[in-house]
C-alpha atoms as a PDB file:
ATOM      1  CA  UNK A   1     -32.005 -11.178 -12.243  1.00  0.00           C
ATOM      2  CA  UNK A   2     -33.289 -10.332  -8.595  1.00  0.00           C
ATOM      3  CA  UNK A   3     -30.780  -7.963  -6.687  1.00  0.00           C
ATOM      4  CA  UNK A   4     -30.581  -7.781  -3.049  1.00  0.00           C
ATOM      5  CA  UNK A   5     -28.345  -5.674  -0.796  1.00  0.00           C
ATOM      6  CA  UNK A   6     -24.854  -6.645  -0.233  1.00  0.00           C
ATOM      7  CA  UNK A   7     -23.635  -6.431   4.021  1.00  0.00           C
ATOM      8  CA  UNK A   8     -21.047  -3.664   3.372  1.00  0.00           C
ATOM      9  CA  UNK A   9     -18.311  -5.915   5.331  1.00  0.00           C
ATOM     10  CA  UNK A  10     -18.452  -8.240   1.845  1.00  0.00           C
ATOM     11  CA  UNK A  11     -18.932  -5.778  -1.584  1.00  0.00           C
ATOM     12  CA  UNK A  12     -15.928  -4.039  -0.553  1.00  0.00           C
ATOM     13  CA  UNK A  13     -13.986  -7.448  -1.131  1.00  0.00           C
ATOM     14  CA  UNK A  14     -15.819  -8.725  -4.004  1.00  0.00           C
ATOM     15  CA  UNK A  15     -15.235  -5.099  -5.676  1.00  0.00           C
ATOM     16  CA  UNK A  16     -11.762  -5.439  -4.853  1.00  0.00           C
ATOM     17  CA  UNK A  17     -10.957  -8.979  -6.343  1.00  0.00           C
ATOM     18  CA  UNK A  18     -12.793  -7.992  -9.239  1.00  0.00           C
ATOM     19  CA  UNK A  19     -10.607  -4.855 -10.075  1.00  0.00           C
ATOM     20  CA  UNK A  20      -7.390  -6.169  -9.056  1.00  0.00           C
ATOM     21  CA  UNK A  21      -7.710  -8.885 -11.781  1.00  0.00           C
ATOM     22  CA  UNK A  22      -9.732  -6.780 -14.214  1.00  0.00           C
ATOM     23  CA  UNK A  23      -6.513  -4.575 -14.298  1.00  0.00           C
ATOM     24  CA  UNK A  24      -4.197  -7.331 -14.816  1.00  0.00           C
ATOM     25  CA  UNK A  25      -2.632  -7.547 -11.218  1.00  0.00           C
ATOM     26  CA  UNK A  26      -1.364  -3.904 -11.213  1.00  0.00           C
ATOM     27  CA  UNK A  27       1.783  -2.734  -9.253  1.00  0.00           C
ATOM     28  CA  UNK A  28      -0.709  -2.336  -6.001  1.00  0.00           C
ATOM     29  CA  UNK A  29      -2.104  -5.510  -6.172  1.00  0.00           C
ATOM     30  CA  UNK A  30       1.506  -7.635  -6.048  1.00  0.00           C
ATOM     31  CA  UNK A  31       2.257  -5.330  -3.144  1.00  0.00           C
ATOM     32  CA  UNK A  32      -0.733  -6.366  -1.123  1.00  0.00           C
ATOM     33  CA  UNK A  33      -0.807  -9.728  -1.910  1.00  0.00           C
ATOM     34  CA  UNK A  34       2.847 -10.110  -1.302  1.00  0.00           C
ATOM     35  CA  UNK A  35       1.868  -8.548   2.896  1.00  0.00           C
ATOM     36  CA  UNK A  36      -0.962 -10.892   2.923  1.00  0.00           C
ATOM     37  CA  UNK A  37       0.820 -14.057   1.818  1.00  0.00           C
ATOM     38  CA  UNK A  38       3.711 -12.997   4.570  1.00  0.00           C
ATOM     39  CA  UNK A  39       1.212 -12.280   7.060  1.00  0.00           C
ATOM     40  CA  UNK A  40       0.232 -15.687   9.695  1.00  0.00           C
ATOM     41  CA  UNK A  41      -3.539 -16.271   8.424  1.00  0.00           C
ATOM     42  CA  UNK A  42      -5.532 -17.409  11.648  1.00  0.00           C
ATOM     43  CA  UNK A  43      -6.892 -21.253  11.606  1.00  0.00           C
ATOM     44  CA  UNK A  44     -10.613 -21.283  10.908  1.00  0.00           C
ATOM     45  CA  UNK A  45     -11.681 -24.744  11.223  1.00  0.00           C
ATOM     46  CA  UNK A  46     -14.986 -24.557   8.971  1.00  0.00           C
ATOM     47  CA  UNK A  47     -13.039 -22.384   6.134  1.00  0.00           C
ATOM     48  CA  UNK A  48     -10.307 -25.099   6.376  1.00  0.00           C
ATOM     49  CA  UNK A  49     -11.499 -28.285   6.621  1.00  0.00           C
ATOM     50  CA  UNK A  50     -13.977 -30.481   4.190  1.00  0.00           C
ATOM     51  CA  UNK A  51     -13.113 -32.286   0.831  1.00  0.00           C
ATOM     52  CA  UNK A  52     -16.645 -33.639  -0.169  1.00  0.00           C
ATOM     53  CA  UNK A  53     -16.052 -32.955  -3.919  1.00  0.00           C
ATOM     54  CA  UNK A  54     -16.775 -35.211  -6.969  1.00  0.00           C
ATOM     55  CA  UNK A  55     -13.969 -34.383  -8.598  1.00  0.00           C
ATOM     56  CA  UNK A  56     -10.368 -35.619  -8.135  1.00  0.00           C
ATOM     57  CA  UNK A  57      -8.111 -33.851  -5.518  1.00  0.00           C
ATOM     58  CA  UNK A  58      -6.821 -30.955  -7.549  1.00  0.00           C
ATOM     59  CA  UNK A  59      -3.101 -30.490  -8.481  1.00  0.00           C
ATOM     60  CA  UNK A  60      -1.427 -27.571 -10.023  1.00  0.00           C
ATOM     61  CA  UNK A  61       2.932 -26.527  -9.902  1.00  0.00           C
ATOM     62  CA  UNK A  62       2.002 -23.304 -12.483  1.00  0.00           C
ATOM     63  CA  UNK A  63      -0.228 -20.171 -12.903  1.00  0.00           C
ATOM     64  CA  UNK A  64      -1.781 -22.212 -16.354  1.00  0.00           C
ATOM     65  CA  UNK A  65      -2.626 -25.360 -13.990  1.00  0.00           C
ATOM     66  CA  UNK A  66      -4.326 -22.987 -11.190  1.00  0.00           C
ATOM     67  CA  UNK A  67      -5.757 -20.976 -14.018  1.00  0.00           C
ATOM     68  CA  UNK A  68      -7.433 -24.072 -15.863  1.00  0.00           C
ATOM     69  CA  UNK A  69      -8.136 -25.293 -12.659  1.00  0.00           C
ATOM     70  CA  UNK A  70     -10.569 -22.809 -11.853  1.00  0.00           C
ATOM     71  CA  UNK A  71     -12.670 -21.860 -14.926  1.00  0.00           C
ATOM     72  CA  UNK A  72     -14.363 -25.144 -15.250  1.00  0.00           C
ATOM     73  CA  UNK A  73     -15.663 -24.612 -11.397  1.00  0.00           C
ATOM     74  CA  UNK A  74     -16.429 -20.917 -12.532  1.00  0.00           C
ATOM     75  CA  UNK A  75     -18.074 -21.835 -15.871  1.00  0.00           C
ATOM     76  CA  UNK A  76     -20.494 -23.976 -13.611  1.00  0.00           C
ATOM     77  CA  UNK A  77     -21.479 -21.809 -10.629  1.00  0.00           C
ATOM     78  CA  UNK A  78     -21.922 -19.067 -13.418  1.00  0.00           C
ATOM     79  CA  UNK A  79     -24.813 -21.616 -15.067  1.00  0.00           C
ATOM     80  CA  UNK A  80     -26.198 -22.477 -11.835  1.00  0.00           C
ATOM     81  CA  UNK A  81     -26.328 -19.125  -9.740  1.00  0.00           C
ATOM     82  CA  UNK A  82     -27.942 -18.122 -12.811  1.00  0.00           C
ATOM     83  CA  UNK A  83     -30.921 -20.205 -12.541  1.00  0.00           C
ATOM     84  CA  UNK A  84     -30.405 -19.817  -8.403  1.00  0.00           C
ATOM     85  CA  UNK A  85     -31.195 -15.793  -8.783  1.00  0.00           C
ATOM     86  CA  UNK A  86     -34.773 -16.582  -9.416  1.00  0.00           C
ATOM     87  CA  UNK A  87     -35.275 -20.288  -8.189  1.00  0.00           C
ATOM     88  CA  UNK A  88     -33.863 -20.283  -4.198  1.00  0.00           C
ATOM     89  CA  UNK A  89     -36.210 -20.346  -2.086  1.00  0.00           C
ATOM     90  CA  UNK A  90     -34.009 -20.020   0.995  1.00  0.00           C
ATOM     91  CA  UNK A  91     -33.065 -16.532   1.600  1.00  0.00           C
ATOM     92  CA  UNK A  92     -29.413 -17.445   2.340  1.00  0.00           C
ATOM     93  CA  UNK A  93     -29.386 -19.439  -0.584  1.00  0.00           C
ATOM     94  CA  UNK A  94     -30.625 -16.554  -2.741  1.00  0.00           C
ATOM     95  CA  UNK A  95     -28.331 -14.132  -1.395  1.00  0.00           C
ATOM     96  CA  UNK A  96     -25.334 -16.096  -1.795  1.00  0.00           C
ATOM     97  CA  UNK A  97     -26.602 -16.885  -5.383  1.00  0.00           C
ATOM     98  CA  UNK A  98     -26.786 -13.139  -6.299  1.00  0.00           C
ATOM     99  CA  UNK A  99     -23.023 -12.817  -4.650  1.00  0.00           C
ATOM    100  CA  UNK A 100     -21.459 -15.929  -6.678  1.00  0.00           C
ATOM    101  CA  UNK A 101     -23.039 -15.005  -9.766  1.00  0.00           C
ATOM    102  CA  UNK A 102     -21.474 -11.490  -9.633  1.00  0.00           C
ATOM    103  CA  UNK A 103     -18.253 -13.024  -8.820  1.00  0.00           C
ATOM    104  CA  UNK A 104     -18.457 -15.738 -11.250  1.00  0.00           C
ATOM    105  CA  UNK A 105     -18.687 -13.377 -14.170  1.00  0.00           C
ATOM    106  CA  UNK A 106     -15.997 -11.603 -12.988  1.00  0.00           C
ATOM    107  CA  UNK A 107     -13.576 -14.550 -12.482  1.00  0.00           C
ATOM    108  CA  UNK A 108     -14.212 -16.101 -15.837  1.00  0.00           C
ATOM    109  CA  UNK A 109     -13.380 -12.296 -18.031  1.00  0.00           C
ATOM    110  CA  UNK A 110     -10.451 -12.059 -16.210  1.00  0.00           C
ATOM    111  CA  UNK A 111      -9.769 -15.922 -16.690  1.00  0.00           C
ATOM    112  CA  UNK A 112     -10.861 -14.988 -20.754  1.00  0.00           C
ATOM    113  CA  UNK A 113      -8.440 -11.889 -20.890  1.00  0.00           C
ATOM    114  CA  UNK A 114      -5.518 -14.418 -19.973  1.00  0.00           C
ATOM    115  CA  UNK A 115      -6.187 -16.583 -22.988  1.00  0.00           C
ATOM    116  CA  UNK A 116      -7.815 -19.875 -20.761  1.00  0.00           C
ATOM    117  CA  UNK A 117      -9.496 -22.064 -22.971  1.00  0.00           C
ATOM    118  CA  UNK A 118     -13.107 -23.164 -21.091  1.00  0.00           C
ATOM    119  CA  UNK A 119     -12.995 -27.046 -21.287  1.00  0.00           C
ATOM    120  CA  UNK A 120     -15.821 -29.497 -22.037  1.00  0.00           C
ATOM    121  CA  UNK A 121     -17.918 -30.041 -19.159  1.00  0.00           C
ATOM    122  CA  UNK A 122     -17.315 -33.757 -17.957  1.00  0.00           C
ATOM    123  CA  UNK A 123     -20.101 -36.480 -16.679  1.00  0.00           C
ATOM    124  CA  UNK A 124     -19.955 -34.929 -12.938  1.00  0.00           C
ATOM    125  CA  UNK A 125     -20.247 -31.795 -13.525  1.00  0.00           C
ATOM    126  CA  UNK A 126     -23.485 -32.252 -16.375  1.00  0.00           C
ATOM    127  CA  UNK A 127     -24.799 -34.577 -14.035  1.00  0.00           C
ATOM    128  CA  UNK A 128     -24.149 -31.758 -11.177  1.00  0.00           C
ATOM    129  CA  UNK A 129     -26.075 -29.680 -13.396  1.00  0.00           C
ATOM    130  CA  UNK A 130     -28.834 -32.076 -14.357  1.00  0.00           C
ATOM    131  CA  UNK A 131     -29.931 -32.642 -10.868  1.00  0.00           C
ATOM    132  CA  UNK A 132     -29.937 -28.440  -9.806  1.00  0.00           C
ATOM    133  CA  UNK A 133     -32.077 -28.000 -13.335  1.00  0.00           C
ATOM    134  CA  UNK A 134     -34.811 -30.723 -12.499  1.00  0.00           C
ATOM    135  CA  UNK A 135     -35.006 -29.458  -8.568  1.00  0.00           C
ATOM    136  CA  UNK A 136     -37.462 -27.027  -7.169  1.00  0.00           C
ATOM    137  CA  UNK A 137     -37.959 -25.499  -3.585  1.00  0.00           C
ATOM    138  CA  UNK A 138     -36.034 -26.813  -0.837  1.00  0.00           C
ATOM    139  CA  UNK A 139     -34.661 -29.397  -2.685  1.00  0.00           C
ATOM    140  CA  UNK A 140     -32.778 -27.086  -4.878  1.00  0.00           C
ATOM    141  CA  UNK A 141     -31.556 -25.001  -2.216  1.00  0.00           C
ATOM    142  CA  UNK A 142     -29.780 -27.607  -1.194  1.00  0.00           C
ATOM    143  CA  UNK A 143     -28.833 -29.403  -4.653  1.00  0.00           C
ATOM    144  CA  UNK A 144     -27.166 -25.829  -5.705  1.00  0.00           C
ATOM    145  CA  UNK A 145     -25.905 -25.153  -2.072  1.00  0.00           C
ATOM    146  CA  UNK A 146     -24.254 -28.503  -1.886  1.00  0.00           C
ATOM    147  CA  UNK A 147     -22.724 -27.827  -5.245  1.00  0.00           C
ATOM    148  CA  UNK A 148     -21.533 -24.335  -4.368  1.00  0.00           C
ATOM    149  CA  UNK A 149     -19.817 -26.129  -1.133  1.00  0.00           C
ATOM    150  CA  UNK A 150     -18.282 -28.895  -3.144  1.00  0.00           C
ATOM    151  CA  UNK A 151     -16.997 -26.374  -5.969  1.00  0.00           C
ATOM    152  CA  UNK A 152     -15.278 -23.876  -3.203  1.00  0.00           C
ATOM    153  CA  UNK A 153     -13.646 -26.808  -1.093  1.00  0.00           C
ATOM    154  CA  UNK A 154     -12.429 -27.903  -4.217  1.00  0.00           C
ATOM    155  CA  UNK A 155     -11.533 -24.163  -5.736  1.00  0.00           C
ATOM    156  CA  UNK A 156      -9.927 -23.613  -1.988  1.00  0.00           C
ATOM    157  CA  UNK A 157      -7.854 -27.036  -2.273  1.00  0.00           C
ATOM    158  CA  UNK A 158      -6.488 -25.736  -5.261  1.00  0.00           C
ATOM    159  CA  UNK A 159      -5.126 -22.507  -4.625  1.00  0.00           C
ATOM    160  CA  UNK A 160      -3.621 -24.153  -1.262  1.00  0.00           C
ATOM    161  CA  UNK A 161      -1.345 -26.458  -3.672  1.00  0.00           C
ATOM    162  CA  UNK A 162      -0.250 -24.443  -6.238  1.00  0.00           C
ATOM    163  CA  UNK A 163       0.921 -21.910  -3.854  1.00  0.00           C
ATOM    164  CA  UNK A 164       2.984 -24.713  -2.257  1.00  0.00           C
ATOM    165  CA  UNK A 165       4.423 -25.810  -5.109  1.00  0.00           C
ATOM    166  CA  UNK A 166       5.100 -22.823  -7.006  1.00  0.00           C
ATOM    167  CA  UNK A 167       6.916 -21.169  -3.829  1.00  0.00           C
ATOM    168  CA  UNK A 168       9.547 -21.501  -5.647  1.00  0.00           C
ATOM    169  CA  UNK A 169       9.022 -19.788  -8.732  1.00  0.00           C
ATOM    170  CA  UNK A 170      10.664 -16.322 -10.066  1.00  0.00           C
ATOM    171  CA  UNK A 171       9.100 -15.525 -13.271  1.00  0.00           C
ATOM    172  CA  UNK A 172       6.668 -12.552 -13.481  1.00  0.00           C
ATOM    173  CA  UNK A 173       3.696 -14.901 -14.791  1.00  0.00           C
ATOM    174  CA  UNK A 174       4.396 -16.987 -11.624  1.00  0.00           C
ATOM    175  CA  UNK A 175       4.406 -14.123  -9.447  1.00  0.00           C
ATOM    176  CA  UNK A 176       1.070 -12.722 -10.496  1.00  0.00           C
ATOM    177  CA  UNK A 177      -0.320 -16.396 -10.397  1.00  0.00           C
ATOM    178  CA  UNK A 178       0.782 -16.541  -6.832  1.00  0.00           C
ATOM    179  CA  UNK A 179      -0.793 -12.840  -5.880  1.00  0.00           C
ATOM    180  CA  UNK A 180      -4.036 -14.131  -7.925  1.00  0.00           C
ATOM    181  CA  UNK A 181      -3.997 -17.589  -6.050  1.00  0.00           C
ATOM    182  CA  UNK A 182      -3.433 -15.860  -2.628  1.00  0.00           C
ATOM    183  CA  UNK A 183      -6.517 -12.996  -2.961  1.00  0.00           C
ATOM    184  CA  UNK A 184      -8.869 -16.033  -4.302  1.00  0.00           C
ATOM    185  CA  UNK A 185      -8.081 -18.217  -1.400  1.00  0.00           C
ATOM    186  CA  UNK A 186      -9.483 -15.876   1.083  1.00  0.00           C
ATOM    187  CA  UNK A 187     -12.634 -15.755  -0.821  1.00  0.00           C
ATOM    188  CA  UNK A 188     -12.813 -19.641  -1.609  1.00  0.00           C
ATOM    189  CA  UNK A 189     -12.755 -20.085   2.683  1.00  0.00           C
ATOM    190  CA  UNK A 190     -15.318 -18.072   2.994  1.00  0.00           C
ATOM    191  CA  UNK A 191     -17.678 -18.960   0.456  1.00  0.00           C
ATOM    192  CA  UNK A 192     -17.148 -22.572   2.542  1.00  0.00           C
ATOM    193  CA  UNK A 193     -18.081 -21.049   5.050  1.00  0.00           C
ATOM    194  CA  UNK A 194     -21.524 -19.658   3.856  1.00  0.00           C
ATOM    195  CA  UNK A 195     -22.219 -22.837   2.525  1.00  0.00           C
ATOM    196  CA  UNK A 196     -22.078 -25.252   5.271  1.00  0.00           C
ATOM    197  CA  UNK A 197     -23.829 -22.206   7.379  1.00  0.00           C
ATOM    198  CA  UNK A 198     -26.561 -22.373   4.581  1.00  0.00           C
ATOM    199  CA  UNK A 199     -26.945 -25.744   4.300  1.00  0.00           C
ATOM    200  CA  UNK A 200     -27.021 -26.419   8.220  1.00  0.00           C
ATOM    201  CA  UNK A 201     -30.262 -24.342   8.337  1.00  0.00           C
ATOM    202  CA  UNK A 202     -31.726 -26.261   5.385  1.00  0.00           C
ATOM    203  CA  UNK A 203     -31.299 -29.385   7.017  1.00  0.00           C
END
């Protein structure tokens, strides 16, 4: 796997996230997501708007929901920033395949140490797949970028609703859903972000 140098305004965050749920949402980790989730998150128009995934709008009212919600999207970007590490082309592309990998592996053993079952892959996802396997050059920059955008809109969507509808729950495994859901969010915006940045230069 090719490595590049991370900017040090992102490891420090990817390090973070990583730990935090590596150590099962510690004492320090409810504290800080409980200031972030009271704190007034600016509006950021590119992190916050776009639904141009496959799949169907995501729904989730517990930490199991969010949970399952997320490791199919995981299991995928894992497969494909796999194969992105060597195959980009684009430089933005390859860095951002070298950062999703990293943090793919790390979502799905903490997603693994909470007992969540990886489901079957289903038709748009294999066919999501399919299509970054057979591409080369700039046509699989953008085949793997578009699917990296699509997965994080959707991954972003999802966090978004089960922290509105789980506002309301008291239970400890709710609570550290809620911290978990609020710390991924961030991330899920800005990986939007890089990917409609990355695939405005391709086109």
């Amino acid at each position: 796997m090719n490595d590049f140098d991370e900017p040090t305004n992102i490891l420090p965050r990817r390090e973070f996230l990583t730990r935090m749920g590596a150590a099962g949402l510690g004492v320090a980790a409810v504290g800080l997501a409980g200031a972030v989730h009271a704190a007034v998150a600016p509006h950021q128009p590119a992190a916050d708007t776009g639904h141009d995934y496959p799949m169907p709008a995501p729904h989730a009212t517990t930490e199991k929901q969010f949970r399952m919600g997320v490791i199919g999207p995981a299991t995928l970007s894992h497969i494909t920033s796999e194969i992105a590490v060597d195959r980009a082309t684009n430089p933005g592309a390859k860095e951002f395949a070298n950062f999703e990998l990293r943090e793919a592996i790390g979502v799905l053993s903490v997603l693994k140490s909470l007992g969540t079952p990886t489901p079957p892959m289903d038709a748009k996802s294999k066919a999501t797949l399919a299509k970054i396997q057979s591409s080369q050059g700039e046509a699989f920059d953008k085949a793997y970028i578009t699917a990296q955008l699509a997965n994080h809109e959707f991954l972003r969507d999802l966090a978004e609703t089960y922290l509105q509808n789980s506002a309301g729950h008291k239970s400890m495994a709710e609570m550290h859903g809620r911290h978990l859901a609020t710390l991924a969010l961030a991330t899920f915006k800005e990986h939007v972000v890089h990917t409609k940045n990355i695939l405005a230069e391709l086109s």
